[in-house]
Structure formats: structure tokens, C-alpha cells
C-alpha atoms as a PDB file:
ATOM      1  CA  UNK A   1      13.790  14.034   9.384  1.00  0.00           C
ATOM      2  CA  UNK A   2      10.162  14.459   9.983  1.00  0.00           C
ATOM      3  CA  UNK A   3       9.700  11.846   7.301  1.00  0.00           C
ATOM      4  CA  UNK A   4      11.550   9.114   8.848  1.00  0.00           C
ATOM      5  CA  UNK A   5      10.284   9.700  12.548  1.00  0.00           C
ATOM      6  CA  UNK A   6       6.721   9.162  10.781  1.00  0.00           C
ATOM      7  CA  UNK A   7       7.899   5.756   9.102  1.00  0.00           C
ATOM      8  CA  UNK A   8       9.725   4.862  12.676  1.00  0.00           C
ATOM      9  CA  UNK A   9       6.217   5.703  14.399  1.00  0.00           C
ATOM     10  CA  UNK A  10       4.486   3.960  11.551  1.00  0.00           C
ATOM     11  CA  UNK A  11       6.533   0.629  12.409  1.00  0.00           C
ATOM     12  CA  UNK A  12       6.218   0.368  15.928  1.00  0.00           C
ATOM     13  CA  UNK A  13       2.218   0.946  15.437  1.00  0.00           C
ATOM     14  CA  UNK A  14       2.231  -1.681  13.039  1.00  0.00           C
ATOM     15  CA  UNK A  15       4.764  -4.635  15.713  1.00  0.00           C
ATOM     16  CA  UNK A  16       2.754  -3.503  18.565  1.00  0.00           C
ATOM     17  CA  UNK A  17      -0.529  -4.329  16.774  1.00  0.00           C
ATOM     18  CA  UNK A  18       0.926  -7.620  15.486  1.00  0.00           C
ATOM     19  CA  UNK A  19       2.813  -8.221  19.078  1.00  0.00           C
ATOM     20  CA  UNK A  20      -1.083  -7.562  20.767  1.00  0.00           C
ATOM     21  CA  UNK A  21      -3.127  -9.764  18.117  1.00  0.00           C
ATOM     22  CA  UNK A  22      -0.280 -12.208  18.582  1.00  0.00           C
ATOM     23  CA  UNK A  23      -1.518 -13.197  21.954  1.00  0.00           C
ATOM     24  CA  UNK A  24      -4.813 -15.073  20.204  1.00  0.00           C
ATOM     25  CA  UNK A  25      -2.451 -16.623  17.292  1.00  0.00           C
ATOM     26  CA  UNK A  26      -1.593 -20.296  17.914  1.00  0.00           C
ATOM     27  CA  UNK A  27      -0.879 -22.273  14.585  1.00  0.00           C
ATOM     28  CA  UNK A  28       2.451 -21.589  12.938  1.00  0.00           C
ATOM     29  CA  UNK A  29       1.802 -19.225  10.125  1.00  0.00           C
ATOM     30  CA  UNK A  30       1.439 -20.238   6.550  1.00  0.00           C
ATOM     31  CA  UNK A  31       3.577 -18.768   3.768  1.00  0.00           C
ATOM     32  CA  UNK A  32       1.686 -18.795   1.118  1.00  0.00           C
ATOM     33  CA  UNK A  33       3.988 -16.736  -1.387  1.00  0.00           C
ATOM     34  CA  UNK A  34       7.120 -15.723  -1.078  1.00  0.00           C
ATOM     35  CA  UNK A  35       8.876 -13.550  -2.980  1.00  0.00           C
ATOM     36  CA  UNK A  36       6.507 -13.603  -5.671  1.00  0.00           C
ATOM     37  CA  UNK A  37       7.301 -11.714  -8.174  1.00  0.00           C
ATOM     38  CA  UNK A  38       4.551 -10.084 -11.089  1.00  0.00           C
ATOM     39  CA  UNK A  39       3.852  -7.121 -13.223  1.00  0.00           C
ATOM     40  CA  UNK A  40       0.764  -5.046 -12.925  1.00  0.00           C
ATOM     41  CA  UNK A  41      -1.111  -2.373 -14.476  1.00  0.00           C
ATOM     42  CA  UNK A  42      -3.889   0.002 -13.289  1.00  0.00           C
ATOM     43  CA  UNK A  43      -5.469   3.538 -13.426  1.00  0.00           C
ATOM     44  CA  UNK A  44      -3.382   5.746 -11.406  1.00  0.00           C
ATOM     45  CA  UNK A  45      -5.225   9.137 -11.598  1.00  0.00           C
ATOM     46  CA  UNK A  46      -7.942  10.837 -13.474  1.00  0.00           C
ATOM     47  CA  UNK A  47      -6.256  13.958 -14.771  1.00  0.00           C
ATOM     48  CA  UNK A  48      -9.579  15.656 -16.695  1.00  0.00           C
ATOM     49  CA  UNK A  49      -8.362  15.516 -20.698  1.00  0.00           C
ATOM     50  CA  UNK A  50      -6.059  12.025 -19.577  1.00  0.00           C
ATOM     51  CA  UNK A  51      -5.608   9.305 -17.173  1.00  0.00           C
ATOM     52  CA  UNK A  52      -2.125   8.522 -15.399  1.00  0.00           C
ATOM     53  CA  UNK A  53      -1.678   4.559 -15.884  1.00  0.00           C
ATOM     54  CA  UNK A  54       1.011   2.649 -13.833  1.00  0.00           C
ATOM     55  CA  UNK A  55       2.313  -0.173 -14.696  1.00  0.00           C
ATOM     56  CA  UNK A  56       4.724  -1.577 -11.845  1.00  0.00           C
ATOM     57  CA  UNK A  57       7.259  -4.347 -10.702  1.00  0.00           C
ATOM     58  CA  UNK A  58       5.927  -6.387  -7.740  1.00  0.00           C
ATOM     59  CA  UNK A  59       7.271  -8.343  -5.478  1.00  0.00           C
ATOM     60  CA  UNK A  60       5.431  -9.650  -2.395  1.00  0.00           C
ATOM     61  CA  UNK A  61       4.990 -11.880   0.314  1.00  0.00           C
ATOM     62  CA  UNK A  62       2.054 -13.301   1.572  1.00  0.00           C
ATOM     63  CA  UNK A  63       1.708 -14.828   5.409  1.00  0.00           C
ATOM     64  CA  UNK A  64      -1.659 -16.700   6.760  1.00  0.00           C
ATOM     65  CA  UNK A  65      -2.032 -16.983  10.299  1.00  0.00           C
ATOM     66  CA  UNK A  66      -4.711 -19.115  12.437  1.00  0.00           C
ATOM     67  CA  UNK A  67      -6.256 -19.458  15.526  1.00  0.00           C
ATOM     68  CA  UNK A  68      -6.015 -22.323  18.264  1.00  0.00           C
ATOM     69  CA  UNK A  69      -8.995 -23.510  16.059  1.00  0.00           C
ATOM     70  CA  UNK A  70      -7.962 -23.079  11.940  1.00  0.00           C
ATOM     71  CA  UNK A  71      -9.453 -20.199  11.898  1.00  0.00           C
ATOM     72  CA  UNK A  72      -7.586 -17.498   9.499  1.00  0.00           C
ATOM     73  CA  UNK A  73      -7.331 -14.380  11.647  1.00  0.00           C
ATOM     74  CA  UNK A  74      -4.885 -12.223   9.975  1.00  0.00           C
ATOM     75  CA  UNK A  75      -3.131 -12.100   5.989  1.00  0.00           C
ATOM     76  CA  UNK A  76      -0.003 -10.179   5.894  1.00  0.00           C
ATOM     77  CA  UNK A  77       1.130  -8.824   2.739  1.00  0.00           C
ATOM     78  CA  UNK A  78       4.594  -7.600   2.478  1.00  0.00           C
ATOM     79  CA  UNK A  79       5.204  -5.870  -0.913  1.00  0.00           C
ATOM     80  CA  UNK A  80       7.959  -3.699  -2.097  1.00  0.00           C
ATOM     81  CA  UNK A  81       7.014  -2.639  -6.127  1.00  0.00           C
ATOM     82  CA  UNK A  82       9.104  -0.196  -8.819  1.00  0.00           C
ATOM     83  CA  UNK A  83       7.360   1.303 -11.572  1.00  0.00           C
ATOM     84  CA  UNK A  84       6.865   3.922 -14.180  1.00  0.00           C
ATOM     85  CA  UNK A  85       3.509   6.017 -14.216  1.00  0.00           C
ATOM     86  CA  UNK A  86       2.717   7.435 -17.806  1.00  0.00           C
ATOM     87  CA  UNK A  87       0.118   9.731 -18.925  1.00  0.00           C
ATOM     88  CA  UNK A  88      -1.985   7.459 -20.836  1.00  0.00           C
ATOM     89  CA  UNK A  89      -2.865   9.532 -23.872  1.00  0.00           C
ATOM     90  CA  UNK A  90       0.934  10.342 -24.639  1.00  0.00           C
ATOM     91  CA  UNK A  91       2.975   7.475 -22.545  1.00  0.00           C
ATOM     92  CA  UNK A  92       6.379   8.950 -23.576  1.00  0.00           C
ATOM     93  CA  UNK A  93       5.223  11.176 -20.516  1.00  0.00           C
ATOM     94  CA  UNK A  94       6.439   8.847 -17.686  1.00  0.00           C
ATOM     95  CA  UNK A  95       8.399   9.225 -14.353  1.00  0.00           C
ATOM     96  CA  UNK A  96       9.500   6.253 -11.499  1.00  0.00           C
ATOM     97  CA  UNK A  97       7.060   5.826  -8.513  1.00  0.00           C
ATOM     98  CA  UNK A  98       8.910   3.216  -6.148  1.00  0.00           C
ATOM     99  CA  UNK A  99       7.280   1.953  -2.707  1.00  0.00           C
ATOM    100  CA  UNK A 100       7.048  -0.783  -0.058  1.00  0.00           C
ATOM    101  CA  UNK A 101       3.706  -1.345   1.947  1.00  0.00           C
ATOM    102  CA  UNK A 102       2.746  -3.607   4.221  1.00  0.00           C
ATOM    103  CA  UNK A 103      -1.227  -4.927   4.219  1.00  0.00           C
ATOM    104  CA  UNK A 104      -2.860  -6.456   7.085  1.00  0.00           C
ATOM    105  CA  UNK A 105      -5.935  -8.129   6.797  1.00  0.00           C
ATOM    106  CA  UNK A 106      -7.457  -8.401   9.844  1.00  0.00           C
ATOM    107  CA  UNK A 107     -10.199 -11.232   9.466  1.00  0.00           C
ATOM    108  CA  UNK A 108     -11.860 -10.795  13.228  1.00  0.00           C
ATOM    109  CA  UNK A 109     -11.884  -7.099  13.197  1.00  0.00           C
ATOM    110  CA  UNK A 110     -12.941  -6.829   9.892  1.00  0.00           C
ATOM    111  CA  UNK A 111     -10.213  -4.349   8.996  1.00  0.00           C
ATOM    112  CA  UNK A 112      -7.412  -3.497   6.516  1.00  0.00           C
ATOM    113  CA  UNK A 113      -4.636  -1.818   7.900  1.00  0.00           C
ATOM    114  CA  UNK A 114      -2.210  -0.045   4.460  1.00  0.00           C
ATOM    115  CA  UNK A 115       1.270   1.212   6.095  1.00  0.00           C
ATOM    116  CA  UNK A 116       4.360   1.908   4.646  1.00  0.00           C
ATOM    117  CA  UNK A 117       6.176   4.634   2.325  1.00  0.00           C
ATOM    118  CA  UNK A 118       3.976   3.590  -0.944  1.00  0.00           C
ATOM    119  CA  UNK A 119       4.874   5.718  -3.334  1.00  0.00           C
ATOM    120  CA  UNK A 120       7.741   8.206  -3.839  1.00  0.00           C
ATOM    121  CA  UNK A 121       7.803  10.284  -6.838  1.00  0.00           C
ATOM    122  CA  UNK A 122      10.834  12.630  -7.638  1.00  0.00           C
ATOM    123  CA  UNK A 123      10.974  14.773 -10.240  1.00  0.00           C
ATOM    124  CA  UNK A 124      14.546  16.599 -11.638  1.00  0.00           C
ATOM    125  CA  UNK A 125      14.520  19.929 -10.309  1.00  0.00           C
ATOM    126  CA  UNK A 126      11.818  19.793  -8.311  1.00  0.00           C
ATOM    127  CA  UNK A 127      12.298  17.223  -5.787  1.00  0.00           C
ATOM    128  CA  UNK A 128       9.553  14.825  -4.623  1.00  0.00           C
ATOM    129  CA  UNK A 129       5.995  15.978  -6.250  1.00  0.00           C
ATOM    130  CA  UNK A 130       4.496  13.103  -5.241  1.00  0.00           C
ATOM    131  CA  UNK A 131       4.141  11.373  -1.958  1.00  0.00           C
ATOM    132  CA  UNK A 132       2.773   8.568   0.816  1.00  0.00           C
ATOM    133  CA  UNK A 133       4.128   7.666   3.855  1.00  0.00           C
ATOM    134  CA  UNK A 134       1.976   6.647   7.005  1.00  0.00           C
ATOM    135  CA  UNK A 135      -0.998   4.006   7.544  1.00  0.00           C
ATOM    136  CA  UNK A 136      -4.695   4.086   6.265  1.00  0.00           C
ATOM    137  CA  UNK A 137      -6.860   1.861   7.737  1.00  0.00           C
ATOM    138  CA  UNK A 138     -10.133   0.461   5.627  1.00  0.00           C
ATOM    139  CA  UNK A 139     -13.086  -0.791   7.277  1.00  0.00           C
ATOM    140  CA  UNK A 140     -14.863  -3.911   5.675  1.00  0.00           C
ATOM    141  CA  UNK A 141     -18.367  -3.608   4.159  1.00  0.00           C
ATOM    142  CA  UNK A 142     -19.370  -6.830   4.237  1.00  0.00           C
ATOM    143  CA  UNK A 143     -19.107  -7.449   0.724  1.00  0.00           C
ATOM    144  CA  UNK A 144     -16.339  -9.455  -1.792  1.00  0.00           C
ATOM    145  CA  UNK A 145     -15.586  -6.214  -3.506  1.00  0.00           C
ATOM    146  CA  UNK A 146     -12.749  -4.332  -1.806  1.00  0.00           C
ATOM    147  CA  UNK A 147     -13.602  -1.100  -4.114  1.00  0.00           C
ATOM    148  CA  UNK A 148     -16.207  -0.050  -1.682  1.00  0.00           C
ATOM    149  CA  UNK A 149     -14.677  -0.321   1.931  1.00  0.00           C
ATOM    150  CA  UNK A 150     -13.998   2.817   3.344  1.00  0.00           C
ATOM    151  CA  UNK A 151     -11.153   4.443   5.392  1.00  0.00           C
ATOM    152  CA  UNK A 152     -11.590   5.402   8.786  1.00  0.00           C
ATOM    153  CA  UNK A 153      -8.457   6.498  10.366  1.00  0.00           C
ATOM    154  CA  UNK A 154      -5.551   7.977   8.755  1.00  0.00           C
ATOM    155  CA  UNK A 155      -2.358   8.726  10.048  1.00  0.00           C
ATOM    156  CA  UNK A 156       0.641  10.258   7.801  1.00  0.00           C
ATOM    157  CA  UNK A 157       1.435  12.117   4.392  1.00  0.00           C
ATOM    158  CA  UNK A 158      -0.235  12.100   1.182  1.00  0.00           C
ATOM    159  CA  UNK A 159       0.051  14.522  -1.738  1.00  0.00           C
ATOM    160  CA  UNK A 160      -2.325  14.891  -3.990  1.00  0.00           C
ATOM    161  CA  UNK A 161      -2.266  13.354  -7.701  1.00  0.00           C
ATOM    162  CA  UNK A 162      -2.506  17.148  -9.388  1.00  0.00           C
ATOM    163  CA  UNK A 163       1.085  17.495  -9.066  1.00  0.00           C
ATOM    164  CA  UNK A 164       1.691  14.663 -11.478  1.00  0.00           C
ATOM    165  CA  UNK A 165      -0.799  15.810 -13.892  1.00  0.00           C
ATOM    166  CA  UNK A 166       0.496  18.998 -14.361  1.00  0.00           C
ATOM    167  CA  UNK A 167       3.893  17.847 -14.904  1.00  0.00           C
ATOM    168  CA  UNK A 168       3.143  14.643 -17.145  1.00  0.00           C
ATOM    169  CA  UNK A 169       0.079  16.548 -19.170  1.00  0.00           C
END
């Protein structure tokens, strides 16, 4: 229950902020993927002896939007992904992780707001081991490289990765 009123809450943060910087939006907004579907792989965790890789089933959506002068203002990415985390060292170690998030990129604020239920882990017997839920937003360096933004306001659940190591080690 408490779960849902956070992804309710987590919503209605996330219209009222587009509804507000909609007000300074006037060029229709640009698609530019839809429905794009890819595979991906990356480093999930660092586990100590082994590393938890994920390799995951994307599909996304990406939106442009301008101001009265061509300006891009915001990039919205919707993306809903299913996938199978392994440990790395013995992949027949593996269990589903299954999420949606939606990214904002907001280009005047210099911000990247992360919101949705992005991952959701279950394991048999134990229930979920595994969770996020809620928004994290990143503030922008200055630089190209995303790696080194950092988050300054967080609002929802997250588990820790330990959970996952333990069970997949």
C-alpha cells in the first residue's frame, strides 16, 4: 500500500513539474524514438570476490521539446526494461530485475530528474530482496560525462545491492 501511494506521489511530482515547465514550452515536441527497442549490458554491483552484471531488454521513448526560440529545454525518456542480473564469475547465478523509469533532462536547470519503480527484484521464498521506487534528482557538473553528476534530493525506496550478493554469490 505504502508502495503504491509513493509511486502515486511520485507521478503527480513528476505532471506537476512538466504541467509548470510547460508554461515556457512553445514548439510541438519532437519524437525522436519511439518505441525503440535494444539490449544492454553493464556492471550492476561490486560484490567483493564478484561483480553482478545485467544484461536487460529495453524499450524506450525519447521526446525533445523547445522553446518559443529552438532552444531544447527538456528530453524525456520513457523506458520500461526486463532483464536478468547474473553474478559474473558463475552466470548460472541469475534472477529477473524488471522496471520502468522515466528521465527528464532538464536543459535550463541543469538537472536530471530519475523517477519511477526501476528495479524490482523477487526472489522465491523470500519476496522482494531488491528494490527502487521514488525519484533521484542529479545535478549537472558542467561536463559531457554523466558519471560524475551528483544527486541532490532524493525522495523514495532503495535497498541496498548486498541482498543480491549474498543470494547470487
Amino acid at each position: 500500500m505504502r508502495l503504491h501511494r509513493l509511486i502515486r506521489a511520485t507521478a503527480v511530482a513528476l505532471a506537476l513539474t512538466g504541467l509548470l515547465a510547460g508554461q515556457t514550452l512553445a514548439a510541438k515536441p519532437d519524437v525522436v524514438e519511439k518505441h525503440r527497442a535494444f539490449t544492454r549490458s553493464f556492471e550492476v554491483a561490486d560484490c567483493g570476490a564478484f561483480t553482478l552484471t545485467g544484461t536487460f531488454d529495453i524499450v524506450r521513448t525519447v521526446t525533445h521539446r523547445y522553446d518559443r526560440d529552438g532552444n531544447l529545454v527538456r528530453t524525456t525518456y520513457l523506458i520500461r526494461y526486463d532483464g536478468l542480473v547474473y553474478n559474473t564469475a558463475d552466470p548460472s547465478k541469475a534472477v529477473r530485475d524488471d522496471g520502468h523509469r522515466t528521465v527528464i533532462d532538464d536543459h535550463v536547470r541543469g538537472v536530471t530528474r530519475d523517477g519511477g519503480g526501476a528495479h524490482h527484484v523477487t526472489l522465491p521464498g523470500e519476496g522482494l530482496v531488491f528494490g527502487q521506487a521514488g525519484m533521484i534528482v542529479w545535478h549537472w557538473n558542467g561536463t559531457p560525462d554523466d558519471s560524475d553528476d551528483y544527486p541532490f534530493k532524493f525522495a523514495g525506496h532503495t535497498d541496498e545491492h548486498w541482498a543480491l550478493c549474498d543470494y547470487l554469490g
